[in-house]
N, C-alpha and C. Protein backbone atom coordinates (compact mmCIF):
# COMPACT_ATOMS: atom_id res chain seq x y z
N UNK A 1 0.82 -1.19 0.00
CA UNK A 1 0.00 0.00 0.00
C UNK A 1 0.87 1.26 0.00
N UNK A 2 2.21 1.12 0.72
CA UNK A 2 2.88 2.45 0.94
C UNK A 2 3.47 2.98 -0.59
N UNK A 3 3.58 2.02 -1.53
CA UNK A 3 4.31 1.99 -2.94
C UNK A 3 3.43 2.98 -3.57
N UNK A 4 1.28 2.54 -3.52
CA UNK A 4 0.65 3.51 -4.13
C UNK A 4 0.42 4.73 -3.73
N UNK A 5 0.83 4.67 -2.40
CA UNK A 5 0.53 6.53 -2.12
C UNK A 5 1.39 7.40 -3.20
N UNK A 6 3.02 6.50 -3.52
CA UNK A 6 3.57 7.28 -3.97
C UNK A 6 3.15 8.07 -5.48
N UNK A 7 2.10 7.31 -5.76
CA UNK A 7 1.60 7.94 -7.08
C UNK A 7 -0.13 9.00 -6.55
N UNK A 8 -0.43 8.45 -5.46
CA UNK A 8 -1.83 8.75 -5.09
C UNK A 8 -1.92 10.12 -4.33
N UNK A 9 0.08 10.01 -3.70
CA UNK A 9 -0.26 11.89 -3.15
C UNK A 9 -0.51 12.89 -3.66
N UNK A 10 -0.42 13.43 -4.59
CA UNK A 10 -0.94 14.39 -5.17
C UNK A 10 -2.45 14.89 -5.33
N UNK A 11 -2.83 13.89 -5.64
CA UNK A 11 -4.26 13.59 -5.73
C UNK A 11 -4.63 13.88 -4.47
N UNK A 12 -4.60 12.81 -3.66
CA UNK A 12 -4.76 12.69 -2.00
C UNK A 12 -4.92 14.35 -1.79
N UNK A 13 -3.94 15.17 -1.56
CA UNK A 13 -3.35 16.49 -0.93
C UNK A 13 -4.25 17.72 -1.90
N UNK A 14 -4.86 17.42 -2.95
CA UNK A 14 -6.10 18.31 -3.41
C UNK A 14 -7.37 18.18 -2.48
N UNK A 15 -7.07 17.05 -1.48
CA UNK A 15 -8.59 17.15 -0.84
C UNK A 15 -8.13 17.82 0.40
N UNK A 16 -7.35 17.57 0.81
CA UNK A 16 -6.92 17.56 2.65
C UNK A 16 -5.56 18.06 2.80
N UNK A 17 -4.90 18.14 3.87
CA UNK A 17 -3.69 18.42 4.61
C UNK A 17 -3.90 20.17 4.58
N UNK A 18 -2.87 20.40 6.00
CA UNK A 18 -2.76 21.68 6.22
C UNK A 18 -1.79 22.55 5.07
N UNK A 19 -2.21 24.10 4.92
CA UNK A 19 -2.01 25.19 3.76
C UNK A 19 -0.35 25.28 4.47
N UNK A 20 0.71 26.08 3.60
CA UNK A 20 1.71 26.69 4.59
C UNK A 20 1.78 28.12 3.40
N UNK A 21 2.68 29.09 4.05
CA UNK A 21 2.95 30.11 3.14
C UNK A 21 4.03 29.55 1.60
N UNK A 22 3.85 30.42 1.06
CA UNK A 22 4.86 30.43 -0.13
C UNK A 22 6.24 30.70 0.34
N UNK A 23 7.61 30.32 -0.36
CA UNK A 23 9.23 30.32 -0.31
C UNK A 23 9.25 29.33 -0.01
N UNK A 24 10.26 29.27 1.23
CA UNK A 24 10.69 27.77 1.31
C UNK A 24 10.18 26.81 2.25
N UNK A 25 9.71 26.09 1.97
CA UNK A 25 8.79 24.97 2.87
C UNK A 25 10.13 23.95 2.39
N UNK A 26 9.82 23.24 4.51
CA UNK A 26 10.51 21.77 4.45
C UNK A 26 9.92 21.39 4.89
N UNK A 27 10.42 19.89 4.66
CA UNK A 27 10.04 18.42 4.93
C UNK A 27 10.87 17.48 5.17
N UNK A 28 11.04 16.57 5.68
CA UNK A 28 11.68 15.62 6.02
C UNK A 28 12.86 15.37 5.79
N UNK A 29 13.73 15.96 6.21
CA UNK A 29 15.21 16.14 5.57
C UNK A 29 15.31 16.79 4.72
N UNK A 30 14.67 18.03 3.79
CA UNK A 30 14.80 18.79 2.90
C UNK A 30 14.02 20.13 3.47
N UNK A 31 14.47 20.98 2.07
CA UNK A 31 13.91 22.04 2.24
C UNK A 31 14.16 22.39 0.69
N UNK A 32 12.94 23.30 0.18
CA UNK A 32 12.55 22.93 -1.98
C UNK A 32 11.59 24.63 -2.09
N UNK A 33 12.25 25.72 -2.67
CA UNK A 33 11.68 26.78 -2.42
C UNK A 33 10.58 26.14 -3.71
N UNK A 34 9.60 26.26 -3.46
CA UNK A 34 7.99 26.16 -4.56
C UNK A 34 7.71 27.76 -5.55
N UNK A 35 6.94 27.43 -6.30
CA UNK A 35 6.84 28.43 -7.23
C UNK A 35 5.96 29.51 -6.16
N UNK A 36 6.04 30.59 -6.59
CA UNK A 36 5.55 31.80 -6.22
C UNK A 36 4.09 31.37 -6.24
N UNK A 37 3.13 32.30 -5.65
CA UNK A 37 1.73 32.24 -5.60
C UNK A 37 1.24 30.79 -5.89
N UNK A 38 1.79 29.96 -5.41
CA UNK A 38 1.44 28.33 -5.54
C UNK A 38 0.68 28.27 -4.28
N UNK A 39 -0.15 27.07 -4.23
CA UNK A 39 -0.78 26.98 -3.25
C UNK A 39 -0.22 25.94 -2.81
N UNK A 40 0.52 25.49 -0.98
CA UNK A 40 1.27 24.94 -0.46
C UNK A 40 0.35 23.98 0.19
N UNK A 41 0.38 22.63 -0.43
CA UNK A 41 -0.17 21.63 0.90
C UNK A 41 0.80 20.61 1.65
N UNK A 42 0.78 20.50 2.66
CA UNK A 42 1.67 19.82 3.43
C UNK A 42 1.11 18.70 4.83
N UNK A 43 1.21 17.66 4.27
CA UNK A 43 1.06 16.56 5.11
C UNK A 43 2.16 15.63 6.07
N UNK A 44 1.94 16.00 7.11
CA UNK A 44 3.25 15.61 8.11
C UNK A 44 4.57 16.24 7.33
N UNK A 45 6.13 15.67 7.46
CA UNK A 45 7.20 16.30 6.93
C UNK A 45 7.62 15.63 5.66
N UNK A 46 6.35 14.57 5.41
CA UNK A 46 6.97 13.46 4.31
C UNK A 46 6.52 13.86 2.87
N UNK A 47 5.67 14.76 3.19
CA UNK A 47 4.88 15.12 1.53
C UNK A 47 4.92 16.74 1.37
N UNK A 48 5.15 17.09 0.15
CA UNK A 48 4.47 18.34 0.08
C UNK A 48 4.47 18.62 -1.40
N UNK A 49 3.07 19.26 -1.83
CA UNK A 49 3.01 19.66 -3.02
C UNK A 49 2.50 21.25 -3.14
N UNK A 50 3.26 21.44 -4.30
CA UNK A 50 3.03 23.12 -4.70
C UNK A 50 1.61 23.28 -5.87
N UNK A 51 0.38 23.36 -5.69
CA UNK A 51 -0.47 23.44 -6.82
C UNK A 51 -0.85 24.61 -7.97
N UNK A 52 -0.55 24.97 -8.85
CA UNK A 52 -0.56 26.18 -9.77
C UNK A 52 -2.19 26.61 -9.05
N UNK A 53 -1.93 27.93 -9.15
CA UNK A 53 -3.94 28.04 -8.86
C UNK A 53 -4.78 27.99 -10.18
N UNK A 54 -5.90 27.66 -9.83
CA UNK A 54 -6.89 27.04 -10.91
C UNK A 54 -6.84 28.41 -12.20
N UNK A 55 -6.95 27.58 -13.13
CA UNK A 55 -7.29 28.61 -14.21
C UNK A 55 -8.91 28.88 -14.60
N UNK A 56 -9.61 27.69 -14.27
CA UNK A 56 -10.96 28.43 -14.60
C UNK A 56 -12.16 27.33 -13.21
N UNK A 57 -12.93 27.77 -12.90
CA UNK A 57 -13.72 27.25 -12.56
C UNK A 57 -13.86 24.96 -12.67
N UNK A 58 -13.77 25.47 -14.60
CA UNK A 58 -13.54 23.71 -14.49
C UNK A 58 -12.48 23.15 -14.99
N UNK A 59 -11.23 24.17 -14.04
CA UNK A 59 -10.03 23.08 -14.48
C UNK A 59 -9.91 21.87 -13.54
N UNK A 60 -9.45 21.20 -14.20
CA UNK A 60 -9.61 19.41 -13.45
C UNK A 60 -8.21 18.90 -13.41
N UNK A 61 -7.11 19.88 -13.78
CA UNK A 61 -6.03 19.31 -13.42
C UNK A 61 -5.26 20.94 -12.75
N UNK A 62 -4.13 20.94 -12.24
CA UNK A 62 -2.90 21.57 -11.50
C UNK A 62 -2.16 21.27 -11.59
N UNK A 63 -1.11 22.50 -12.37
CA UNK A 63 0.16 21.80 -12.61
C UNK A 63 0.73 21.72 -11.22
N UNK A 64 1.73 20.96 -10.97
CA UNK A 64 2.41 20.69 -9.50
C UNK A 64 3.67 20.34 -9.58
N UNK A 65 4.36 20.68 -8.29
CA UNK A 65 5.85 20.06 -7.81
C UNK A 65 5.22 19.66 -6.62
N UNK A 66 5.98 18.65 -6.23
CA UNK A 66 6.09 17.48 -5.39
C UNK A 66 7.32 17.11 -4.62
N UNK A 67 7.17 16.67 -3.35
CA UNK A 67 7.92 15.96 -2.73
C UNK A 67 7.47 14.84 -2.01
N UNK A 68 8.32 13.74 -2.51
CA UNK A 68 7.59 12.61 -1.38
C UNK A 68 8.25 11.83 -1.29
N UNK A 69 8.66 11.84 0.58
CA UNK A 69 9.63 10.96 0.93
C UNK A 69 9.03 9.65 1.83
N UNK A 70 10.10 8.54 1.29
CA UNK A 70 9.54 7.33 2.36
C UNK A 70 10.73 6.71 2.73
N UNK A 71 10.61 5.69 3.63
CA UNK A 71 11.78 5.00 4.34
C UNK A 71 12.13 3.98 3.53
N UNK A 72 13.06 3.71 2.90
CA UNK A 72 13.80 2.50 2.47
C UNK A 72 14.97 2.04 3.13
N UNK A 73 14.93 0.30 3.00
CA UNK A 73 15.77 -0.39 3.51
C UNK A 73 17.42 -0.32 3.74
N UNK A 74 18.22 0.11 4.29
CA UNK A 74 19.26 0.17 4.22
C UNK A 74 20.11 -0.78 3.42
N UNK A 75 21.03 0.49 2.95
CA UNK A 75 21.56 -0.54 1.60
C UNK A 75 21.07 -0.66 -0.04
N UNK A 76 19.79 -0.41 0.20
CA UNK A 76 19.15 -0.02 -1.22
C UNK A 76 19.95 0.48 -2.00
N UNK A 77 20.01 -0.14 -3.50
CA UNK A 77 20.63 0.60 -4.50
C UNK A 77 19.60 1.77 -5.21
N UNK A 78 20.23 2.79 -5.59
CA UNK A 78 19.13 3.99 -6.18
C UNK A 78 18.74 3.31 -7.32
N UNK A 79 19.88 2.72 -8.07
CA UNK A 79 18.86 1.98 -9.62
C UNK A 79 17.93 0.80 -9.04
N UNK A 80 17.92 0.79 -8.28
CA UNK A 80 16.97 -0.37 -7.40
C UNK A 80 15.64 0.30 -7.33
N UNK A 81 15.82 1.03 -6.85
CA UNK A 81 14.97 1.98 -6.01
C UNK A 81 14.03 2.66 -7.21
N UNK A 82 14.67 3.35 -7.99
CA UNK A 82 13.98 3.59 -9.42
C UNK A 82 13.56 2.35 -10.12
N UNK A 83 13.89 1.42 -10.25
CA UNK A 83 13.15 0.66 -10.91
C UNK A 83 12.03 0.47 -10.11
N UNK A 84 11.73 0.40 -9.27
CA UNK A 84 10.18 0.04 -8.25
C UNK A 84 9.99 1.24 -8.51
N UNK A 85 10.25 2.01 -8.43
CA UNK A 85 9.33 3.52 -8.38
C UNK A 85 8.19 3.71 -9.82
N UNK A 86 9.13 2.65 -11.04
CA UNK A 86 8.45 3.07 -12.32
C UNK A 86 7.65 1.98 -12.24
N UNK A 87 8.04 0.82 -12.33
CA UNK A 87 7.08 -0.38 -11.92
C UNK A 87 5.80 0.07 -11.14
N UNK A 88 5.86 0.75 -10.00
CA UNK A 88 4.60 1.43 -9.43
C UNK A 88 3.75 1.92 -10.21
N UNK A 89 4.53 3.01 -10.93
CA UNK A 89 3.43 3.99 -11.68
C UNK A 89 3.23 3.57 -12.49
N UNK A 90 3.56 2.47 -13.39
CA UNK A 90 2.99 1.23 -14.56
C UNK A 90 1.94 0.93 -13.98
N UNK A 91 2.76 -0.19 -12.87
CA UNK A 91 1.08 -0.78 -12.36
C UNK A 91 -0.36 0.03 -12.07
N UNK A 92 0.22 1.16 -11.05
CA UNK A 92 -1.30 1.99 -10.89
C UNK A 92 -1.39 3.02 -11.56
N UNK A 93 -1.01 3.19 -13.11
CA UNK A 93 -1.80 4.11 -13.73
C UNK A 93 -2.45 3.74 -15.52
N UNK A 94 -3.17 4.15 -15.72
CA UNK A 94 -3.94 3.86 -16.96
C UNK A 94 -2.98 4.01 -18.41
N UNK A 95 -1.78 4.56 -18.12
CA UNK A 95 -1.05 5.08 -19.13
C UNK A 95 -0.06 5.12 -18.61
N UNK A 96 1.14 4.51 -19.47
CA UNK A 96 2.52 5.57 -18.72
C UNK A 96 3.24 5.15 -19.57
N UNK A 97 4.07 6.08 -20.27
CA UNK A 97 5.32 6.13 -21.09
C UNK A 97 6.80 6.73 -20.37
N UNK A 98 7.96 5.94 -20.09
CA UNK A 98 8.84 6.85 -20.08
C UNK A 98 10.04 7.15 -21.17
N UNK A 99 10.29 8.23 -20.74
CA UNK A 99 10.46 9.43 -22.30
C UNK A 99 12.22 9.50 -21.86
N UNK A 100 12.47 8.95 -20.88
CA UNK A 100 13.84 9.41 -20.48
C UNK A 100 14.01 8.98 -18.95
N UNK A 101 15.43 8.38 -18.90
CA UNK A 101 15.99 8.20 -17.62
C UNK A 101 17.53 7.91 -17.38
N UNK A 102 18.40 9.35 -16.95
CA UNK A 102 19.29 9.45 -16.80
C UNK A 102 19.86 9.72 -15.27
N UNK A 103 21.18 9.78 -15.40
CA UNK A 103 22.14 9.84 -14.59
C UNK A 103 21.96 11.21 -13.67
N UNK A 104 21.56 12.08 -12.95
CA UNK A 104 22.10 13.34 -12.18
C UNK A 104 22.34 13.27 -10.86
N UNK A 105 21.98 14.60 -10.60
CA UNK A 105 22.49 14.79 -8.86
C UNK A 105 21.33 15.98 -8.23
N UNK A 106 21.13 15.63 -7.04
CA UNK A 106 19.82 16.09 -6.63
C UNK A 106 21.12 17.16 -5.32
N UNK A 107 20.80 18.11 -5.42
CA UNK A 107 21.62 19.07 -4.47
C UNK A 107 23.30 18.01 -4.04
N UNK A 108 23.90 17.68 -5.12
CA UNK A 108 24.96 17.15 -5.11
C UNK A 108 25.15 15.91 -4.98
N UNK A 109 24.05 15.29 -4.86
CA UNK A 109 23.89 13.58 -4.53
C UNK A 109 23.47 12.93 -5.59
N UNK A 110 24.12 11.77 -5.66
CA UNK A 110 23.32 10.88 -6.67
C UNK A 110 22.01 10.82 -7.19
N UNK A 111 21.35 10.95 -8.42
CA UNK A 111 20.11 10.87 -8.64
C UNK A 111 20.06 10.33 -9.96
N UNK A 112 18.92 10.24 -10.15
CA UNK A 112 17.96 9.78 -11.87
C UNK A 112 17.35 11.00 -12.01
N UNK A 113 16.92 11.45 -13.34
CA UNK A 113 15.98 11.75 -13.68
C UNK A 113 15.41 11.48 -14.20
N UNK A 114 14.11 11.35 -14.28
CA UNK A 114 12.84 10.53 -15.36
C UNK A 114 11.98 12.09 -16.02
N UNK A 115 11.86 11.52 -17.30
CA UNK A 115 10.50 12.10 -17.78
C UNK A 115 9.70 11.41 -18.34
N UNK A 116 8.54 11.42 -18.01
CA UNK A 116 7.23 10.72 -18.69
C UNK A 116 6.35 10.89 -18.50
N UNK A 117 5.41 10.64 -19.33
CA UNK A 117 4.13 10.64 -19.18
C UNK A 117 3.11 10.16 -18.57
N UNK A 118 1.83 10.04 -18.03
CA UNK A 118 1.35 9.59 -17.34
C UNK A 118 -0.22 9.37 -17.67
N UNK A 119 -0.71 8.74 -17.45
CA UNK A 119 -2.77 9.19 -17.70
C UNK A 119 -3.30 8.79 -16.61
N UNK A 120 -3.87 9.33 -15.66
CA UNK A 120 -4.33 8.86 -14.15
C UNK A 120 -5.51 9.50 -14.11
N UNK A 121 -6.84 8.58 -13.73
CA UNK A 121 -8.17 9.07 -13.74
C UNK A 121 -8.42 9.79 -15.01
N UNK A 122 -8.11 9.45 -15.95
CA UNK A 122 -8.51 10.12 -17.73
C UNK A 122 -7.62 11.75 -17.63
N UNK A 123 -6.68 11.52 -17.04
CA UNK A 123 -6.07 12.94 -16.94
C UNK A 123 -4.53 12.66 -17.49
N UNK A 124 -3.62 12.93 -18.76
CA UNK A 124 -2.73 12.47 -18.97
C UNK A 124 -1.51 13.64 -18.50
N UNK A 125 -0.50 13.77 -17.88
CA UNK A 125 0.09 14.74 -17.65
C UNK A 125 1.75 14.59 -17.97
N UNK A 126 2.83 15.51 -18.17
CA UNK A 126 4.05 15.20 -18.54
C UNK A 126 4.67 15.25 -17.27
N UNK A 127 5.89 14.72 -16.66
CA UNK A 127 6.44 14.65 -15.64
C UNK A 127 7.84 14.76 -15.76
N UNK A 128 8.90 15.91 -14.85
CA UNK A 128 9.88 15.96 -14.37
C UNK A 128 10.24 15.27 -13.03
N UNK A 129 10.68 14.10 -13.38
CA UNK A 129 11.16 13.76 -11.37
C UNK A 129 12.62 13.12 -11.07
N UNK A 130 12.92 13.70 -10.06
CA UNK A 130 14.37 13.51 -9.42
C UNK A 130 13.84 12.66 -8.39
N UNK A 131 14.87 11.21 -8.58
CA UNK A 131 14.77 10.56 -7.31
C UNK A 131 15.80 10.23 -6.48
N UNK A 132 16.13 10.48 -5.28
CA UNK A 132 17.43 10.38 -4.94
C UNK A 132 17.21 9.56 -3.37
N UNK A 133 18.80 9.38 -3.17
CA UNK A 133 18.10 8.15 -1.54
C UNK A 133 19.23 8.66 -1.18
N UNK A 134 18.96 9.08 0.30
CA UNK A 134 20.31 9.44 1.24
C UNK A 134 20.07 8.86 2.96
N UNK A 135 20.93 7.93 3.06
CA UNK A 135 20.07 7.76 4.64
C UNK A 135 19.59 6.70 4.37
N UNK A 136 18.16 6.55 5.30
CA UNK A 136 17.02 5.39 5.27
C UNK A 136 16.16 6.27 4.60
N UNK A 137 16.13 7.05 3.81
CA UNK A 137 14.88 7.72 3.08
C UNK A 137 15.40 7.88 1.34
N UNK A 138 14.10 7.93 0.55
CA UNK A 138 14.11 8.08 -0.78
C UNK A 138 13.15 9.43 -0.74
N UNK A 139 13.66 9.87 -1.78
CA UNK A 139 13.26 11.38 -2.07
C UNK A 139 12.93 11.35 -3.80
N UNK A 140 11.69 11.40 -3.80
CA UNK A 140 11.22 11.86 -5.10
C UNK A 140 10.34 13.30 -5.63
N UNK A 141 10.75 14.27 -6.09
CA UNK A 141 10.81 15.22 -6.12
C UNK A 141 9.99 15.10 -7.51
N UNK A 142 9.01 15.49 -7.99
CA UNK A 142 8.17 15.56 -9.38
C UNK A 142 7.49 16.88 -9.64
N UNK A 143 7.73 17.17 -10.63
CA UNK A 143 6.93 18.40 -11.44
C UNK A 143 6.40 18.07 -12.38
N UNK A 144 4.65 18.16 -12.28
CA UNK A 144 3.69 17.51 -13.75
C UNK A 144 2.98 19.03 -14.01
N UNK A 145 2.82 18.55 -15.18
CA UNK A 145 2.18 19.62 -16.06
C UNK A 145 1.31 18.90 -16.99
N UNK A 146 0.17 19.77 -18.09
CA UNK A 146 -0.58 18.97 -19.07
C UNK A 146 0.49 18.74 -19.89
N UNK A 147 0.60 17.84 -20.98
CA UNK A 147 1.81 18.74 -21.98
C UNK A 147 1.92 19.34 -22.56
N UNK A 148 0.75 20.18 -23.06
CA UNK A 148 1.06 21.23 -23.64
C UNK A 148 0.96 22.78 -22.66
N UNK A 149 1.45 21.88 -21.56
CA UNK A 149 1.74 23.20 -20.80
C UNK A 149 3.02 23.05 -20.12
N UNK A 150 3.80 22.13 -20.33
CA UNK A 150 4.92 21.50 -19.75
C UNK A 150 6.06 22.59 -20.34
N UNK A 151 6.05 22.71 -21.41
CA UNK A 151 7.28 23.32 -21.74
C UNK A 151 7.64 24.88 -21.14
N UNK A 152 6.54 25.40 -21.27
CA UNK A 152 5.89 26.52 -20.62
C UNK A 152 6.29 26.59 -19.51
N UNK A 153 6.05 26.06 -18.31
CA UNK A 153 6.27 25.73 -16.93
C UNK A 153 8.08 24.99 -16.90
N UNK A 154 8.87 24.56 -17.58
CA UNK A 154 9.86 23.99 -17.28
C UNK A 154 10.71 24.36 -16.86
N UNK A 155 10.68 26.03 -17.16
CA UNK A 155 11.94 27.22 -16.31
C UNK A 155 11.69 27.19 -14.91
N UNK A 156 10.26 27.11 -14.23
CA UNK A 156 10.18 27.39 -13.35
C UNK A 156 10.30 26.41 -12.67
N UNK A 157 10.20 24.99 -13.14
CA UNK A 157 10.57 23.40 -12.69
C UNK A 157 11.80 23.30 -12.09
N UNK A 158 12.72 24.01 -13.74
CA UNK A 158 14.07 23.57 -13.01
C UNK A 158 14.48 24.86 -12.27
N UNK A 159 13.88 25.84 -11.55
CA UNK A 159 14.70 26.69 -10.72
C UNK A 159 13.83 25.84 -9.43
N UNK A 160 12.76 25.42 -9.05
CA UNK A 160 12.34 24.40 -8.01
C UNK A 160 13.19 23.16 -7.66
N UNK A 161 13.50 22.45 -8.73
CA UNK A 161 14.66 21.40 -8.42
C UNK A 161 15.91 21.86 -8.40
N UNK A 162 16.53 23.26 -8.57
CA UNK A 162 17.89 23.71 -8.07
C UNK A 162 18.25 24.32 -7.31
N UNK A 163 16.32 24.84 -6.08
CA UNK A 163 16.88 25.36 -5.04
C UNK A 163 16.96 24.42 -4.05
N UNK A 164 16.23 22.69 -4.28
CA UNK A 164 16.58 21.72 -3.10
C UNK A 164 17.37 21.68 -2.90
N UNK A 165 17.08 21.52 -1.15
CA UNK A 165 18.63 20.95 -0.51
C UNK A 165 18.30 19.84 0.52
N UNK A 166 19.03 19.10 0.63
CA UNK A 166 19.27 17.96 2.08
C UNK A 166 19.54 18.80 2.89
N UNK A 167 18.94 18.52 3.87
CA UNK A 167 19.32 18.98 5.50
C UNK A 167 19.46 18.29 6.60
């Protein structure tokens, strides 16, 4: 069950968890300045997502950055660790393509980055995510957009994934 939250928080955190201000919000060993006038939800220190505010009455999606950390086993390899992470979002989503998965570094640490696509609840969206493991925790860091709003939004993606830091 703990594998699907990792695709289900986002979702989840449009209904519930407490607001915080805009800059820099942390969480669980990090701290990830969010886009300006984003709306901040934050559930305990393990999650937090930044939601674009609505564009009309019936928008049904938000673009978002994400954080969501969980405990893994000591010793875990990160290409370990990414492979279950994509395996997840195969299994629980209606769609998923990935478009890319390379080598980086998440505030100087080992990481992947993935991009791909996704379709969850008839909603298909493009995805930036850094996953990185330091400790007993994995850190996956995601920025979705529609795609044709992805490219649009990607400056402001990657100044979100270059102000994280471990703490």
């Amino acid at each position: 069950m703990r594998k699907a939250r990792l695709l289900f928080v986002v979702f989840t955190l449009l209904i519930g968890c407490g607001g915080s201000p805009p800059g820099v919000t942390e969480g669980l060993g990090f701290a990830i300045r969010m886009p300006p006038g984003w709306e901040i939800k934050q559930c305990n220190d393990d999650v937090v997502v930044a939601l674009q505010p609505k564009e009309s009455k019936d928008d049904n999606f938000r673009e978002n950055v994400s954080v969501v950390v969980e405990d893994v086993k000591e010793g875990t390899e990160l290409d370990e660790y990414v492979k279950r992470r994509v395996r997840d979002m195969k299994r629980l989503s209606e769609e998923f393509y990935l478009w890319g998965n390379s080598r980086a570094t998440l505030d100087g640490m080992p990481a992947r980055r993935l991009v791909y696509s996704i379709t969850f609840a008839g909603i298909r969206c493009k995805c930036l995510a850094f996953i990185a493991l330091r400790g007993s925790h994995g850190y996956v860091l995601t920025c979705a957009a529609q795609p044709h709003r992805f490219d649009q939004l990607f400056p402001m993606f990657k100044k979100c994934v270059e102000s994280f830091r471990f703490k």
